[in-house]
Protein backbone atom coordinates (compact mmCIF):
# COMPACT_ATOMS: atom_id res chain seq x y z
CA UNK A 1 -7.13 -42.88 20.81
CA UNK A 2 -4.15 -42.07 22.95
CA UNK A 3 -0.77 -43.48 22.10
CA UNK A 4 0.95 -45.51 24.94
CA UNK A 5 4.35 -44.80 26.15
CA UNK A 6 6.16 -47.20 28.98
CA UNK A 7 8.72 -45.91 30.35
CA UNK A 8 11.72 -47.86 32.20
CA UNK A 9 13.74 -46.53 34.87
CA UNK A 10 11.21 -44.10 36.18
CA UNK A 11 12.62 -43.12 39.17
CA UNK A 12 16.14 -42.47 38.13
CA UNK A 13 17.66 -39.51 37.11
CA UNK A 14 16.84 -38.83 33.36
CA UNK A 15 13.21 -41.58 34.21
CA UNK A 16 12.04 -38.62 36.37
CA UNK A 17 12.24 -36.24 34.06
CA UNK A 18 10.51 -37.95 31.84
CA UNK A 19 7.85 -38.96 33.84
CA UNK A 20 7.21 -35.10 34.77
CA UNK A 21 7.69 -33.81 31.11
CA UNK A 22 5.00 -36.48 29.15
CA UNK A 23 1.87 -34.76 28.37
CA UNK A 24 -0.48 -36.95 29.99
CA UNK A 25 -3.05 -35.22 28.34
CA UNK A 26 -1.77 -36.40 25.16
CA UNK A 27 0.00 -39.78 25.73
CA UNK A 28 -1.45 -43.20 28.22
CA UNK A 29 2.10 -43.36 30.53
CA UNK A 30 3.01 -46.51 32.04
CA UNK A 31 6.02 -45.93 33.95
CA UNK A 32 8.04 -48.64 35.89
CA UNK A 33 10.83 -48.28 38.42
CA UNK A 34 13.45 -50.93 38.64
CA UNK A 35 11.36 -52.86 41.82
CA UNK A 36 8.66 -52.74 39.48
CA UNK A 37 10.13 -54.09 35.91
CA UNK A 38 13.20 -56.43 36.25
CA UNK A 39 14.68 -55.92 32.75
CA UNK A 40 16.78 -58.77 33.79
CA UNK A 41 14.56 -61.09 33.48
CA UNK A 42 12.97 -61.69 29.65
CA UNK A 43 9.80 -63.60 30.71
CA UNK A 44 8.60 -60.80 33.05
CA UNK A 45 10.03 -58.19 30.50
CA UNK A 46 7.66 -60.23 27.21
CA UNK A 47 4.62 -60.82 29.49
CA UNK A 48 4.45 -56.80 30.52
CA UNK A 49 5.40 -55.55 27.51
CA UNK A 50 2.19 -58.22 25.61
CA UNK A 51 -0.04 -56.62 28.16
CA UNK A 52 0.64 -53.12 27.95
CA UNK A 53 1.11 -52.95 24.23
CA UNK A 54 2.95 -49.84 24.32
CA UNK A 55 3.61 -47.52 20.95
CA UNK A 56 6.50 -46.29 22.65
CA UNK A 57 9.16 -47.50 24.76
CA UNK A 58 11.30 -45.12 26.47
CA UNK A 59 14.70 -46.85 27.96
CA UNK A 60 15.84 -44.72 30.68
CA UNK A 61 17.07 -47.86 32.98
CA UNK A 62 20.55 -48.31 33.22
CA UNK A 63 23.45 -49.37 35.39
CA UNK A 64 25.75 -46.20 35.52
CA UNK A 65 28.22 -46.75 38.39
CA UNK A 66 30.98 -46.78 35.75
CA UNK A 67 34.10 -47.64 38.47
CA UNK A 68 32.06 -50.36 40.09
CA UNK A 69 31.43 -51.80 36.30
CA UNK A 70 35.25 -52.51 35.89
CA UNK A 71 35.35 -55.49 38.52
CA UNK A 72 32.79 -55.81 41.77
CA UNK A 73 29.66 -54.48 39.68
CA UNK A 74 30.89 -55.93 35.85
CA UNK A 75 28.44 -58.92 35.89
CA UNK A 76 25.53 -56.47 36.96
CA UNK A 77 26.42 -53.80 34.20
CA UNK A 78 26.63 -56.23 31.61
CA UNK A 79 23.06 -57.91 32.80
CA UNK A 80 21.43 -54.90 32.57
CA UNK A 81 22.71 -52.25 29.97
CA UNK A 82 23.76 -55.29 27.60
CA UNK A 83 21.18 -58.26 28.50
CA UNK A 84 18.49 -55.85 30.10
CA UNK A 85 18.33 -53.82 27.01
CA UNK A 86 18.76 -56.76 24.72
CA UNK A 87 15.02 -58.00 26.60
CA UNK A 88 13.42 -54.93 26.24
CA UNK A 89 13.97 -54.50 22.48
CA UNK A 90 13.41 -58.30 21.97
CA UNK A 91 9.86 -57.63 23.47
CA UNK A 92 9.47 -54.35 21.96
CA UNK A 93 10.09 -55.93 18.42
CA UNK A 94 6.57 -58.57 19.30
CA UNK A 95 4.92 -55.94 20.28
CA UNK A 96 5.14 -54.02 17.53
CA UNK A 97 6.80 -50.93 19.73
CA UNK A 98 9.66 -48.44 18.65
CA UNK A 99 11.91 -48.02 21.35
CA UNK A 100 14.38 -45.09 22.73
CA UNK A 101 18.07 -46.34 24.13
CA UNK A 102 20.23 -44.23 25.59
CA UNK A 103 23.85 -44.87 25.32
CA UNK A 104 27.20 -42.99 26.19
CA UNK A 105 30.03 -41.00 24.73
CA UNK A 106 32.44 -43.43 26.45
CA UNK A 107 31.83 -45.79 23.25
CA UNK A 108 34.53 -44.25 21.71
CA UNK A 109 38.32 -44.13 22.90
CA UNK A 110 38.89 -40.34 22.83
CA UNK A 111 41.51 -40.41 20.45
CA UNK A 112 39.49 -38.38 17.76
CA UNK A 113 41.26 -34.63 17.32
CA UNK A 114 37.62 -33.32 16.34
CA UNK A 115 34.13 -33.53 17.34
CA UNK A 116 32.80 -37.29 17.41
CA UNK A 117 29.90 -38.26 14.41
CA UNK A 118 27.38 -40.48 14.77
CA UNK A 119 29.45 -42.54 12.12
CA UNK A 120 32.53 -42.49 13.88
CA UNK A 121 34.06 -46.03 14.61
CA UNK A 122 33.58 -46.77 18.45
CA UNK A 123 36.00 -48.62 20.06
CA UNK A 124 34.57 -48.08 24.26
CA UNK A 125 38.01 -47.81 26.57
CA UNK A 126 35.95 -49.51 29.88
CA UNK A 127 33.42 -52.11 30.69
CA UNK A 128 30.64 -49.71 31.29
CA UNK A 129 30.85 -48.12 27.62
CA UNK A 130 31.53 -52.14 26.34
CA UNK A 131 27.85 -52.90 27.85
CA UNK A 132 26.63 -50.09 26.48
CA UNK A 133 27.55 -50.60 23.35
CA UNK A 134 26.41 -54.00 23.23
CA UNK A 135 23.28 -52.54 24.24
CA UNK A 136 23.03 -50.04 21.00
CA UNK A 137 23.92 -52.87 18.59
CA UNK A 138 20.82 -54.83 20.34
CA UNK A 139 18.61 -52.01 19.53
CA UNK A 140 19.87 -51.37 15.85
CA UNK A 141 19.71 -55.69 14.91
CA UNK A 142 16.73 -56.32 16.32
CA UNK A 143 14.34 -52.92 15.73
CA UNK A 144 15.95 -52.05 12.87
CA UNK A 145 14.18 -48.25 11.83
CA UNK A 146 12.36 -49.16 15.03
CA UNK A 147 15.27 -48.51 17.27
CA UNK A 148 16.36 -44.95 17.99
CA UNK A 149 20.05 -44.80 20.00
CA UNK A 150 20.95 -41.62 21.80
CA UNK A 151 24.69 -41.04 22.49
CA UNK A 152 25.08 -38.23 25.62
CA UNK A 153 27.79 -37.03 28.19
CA UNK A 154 28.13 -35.81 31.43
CA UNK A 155 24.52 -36.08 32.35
CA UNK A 156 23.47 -33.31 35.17
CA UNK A 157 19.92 -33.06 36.65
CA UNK A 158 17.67 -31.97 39.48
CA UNK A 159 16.50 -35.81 40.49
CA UNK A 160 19.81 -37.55 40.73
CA UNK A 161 23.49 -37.84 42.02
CA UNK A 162 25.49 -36.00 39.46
CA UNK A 163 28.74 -34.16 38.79
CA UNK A 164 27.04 -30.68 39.88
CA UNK A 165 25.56 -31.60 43.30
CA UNK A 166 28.96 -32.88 43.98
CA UNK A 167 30.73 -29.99 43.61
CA UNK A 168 28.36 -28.09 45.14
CA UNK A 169 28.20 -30.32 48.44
CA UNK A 170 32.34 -30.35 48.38
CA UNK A 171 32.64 -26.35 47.99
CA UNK A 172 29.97 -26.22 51.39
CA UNK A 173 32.90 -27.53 53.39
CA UNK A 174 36.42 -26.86 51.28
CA UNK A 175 38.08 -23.42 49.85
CA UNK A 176 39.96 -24.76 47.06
CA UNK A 177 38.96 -28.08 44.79
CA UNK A 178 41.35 -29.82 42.08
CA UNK A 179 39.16 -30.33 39.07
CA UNK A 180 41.09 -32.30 35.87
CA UNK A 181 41.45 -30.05 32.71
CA UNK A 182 42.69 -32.53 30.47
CA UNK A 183 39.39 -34.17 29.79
CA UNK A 184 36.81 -32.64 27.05
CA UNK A 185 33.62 -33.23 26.38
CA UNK A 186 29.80 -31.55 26.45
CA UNK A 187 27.21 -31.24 29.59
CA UNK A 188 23.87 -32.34 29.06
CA UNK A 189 21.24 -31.49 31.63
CA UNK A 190 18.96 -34.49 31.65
CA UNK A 191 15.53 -32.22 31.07
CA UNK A 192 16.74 -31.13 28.39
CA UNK A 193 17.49 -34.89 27.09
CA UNK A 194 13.87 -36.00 28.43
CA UNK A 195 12.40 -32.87 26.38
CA UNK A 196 14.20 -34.25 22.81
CA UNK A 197 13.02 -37.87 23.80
CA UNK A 198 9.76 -36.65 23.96
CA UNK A 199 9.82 -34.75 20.50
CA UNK A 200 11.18 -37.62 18.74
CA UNK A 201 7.79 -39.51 20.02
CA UNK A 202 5.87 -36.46 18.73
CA UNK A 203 7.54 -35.77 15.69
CA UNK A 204 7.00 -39.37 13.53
CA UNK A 205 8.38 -38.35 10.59
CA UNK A 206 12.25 -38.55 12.27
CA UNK A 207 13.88 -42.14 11.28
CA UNK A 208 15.01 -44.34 13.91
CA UNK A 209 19.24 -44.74 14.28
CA UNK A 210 21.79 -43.18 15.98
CA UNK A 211 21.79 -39.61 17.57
CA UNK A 212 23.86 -37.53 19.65
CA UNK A 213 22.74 -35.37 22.25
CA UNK A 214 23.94 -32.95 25.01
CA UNK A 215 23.50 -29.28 25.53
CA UNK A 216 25.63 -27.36 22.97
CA UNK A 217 29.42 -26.25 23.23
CA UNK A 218 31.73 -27.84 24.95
CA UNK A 219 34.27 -27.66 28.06
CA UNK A 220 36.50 -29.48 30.36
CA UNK A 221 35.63 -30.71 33.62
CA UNK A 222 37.22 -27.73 35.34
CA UNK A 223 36.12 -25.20 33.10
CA UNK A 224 32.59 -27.00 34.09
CA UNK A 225 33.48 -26.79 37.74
CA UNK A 226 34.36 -23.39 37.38
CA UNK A 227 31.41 -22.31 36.35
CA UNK A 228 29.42 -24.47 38.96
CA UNK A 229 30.76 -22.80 41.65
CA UNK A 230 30.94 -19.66 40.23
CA UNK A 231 28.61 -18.41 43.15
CA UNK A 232 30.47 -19.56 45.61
CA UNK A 233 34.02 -18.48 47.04
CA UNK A 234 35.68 -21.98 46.67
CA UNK A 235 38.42 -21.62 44.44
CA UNK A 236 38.55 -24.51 41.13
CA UNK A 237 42.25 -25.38 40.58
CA UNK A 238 42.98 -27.13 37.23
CA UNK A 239 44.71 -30.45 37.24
CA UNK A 240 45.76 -33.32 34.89
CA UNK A 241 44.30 -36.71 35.07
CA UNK A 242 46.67 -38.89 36.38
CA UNK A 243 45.98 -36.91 40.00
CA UNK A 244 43.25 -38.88 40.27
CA UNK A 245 43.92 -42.34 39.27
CA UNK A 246 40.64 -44.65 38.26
CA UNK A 247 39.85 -48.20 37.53
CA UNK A 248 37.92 -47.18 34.75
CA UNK A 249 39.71 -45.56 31.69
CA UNK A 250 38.12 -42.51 30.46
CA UNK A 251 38.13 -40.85 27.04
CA UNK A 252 40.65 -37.99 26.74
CA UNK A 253 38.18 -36.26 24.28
CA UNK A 254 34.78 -37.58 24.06
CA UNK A 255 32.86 -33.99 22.67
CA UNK A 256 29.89 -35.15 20.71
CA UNK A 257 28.75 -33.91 17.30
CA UNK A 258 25.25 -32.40 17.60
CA UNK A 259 24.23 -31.93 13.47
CA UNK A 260 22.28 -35.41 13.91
CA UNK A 261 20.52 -33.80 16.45
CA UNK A 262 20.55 -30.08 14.91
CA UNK A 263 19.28 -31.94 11.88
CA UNK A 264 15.89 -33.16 13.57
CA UNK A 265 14.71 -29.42 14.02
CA UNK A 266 14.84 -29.53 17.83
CA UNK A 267 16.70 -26.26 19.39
CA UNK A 268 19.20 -27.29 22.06
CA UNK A 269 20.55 -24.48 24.80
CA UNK A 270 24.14 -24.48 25.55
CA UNK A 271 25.23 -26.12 28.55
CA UNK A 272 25.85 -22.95 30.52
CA UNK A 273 22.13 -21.97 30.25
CA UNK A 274 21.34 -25.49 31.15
CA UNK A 275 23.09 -25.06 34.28
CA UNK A 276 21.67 -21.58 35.26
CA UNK A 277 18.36 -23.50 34.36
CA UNK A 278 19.36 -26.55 36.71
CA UNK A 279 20.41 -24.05 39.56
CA UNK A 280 17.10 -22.01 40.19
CA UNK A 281 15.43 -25.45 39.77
CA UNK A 282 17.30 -26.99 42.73
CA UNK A 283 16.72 -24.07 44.89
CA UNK A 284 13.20 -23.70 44.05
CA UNK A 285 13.03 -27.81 44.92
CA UNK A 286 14.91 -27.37 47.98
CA UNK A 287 13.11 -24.31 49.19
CA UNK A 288 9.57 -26.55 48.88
């Protein structure tokens, strides 16, 4: 008999992956977009959760507008990566269902001279990593060995808005970009991410807790920008921070440790062959 994996957030950026990766050969997929599951609301969250029975819940819904989250859109990011996640791992627990969260690197303050453990002490510098910390400790309380939390950064992919397609749309109609250098951390191309969900579901012998995953070495956002547009004949000029002033406080240093991940077996790319990847992906979508 098949084993039965819902899936939240299917139509975002990292849900869509996920919903193309799964072996439906191998797995019964439910997958709901946010019109069709309301985390926000627990009764509707317990009654389709009962029905479904799932073996697997995959959490790719989120609220991820993290300037928005410090004042117009903080009651919505705290209703749905806090409460919202909170309701789906309240009805994954009755229904007997482990359950995949994925958090942020922006749980911890940045202050951290060296890579970032799964161990380290978090202490989130803006609402959005607050909520999405809530949402982990959620996850650990109430699945316990059930609950499987996965840390990443500077998510890129094919299906969504993104760091990448921004660049690339701003070097179609400027020769020179200011790009900060001052902030650190690792890419992660969200296939990739869907692809180690996915093994962790295959792979049952891998305890639940806390992971960290992105695509492997690290960068800063120009170096990443540099390397974007390294096709193109816009020219990336480094700059500090405080050119670009936000609401929301960012970690100075937020590059993730990958030996939890390392330790599970799976083989992770680095984040420039991720981004090669990403590229003849996006053409290939935009050419059909």
């Amino acid at each position: 008999m098949k084993k039965t994996i819902l899936i939240t957030g299917a139509n975002g950026q990292l849900g869509t992956d996920l919903v193309h990766l799964v072996d439906a050969s191998s797995y019964e997929v439910v997958a709901f977009t946010k019109q069709g599951l309301d985390i926000t609301d627990y009764p509707v969250v317990e009654e389709t959760i009962q029905r479904i029975k799932p073996d697997w819940i995959l959490h790719a819904a989120a609220y991820t507008n993290v300037e928005a989250a410090e004042d117009e859109g903080k009651a919505m990011n705290w209703l749905v990566n806090a409460t919202g996640t909170e309701n789906v791992a309240k009805a994954a627990k009755q229904a007997g269902a482990k359950m995949i969260y994925v958090s942020t690197d922006y749980v911890f303050d940045g202050t951290k001279t060296t890579e970032y453990e799964v161990t380290d002490q978090v202490n989130p510098l803006n609402e959005y990593g607050k909520a999405k910390l809530a949402g982990e400790q959620a996850v650990q309380n109430i699945l316990s060995e059930d609950g499987y939390v996965i840390r990443t950064s500077w998510v890129f992919g094919v299906h969504g808005n993104n760091f990448v397609y921004t660049m690339m749309k701003l070097a179609e109609t400027r020769s020179e970009l200011n790009v900060v250098a001052d902030q650190f951390g690792r890419p992660t191309f969200s296939e990739d991410l869907a692809r180690f969900m996915l093994y962790l579901v295959g792979d049952f012998k891998i305890p639940g807790g806390v992971y960290h995953f992105s695509n492997d070495e690290s960068c800063s956002w120009y170096e990443f920008a540099t390397e974007i547009l390294a096709d193109t004949t816009t020219t990336v000029n480094a700059c500090n921070s405080d050119a670009f002033p936000q609401k929301a406080k960012r970690p100075v240093q937020s590059i993730l440790s990958l030996s939890s991940l390392k330790n599970t077996g799976f083989t992770i790319a680095t984040w420039n062959d991720a981004l090669n990847r990403f590229k003849n992906i996006s053409k290939t979508t935009q050419r059909n």
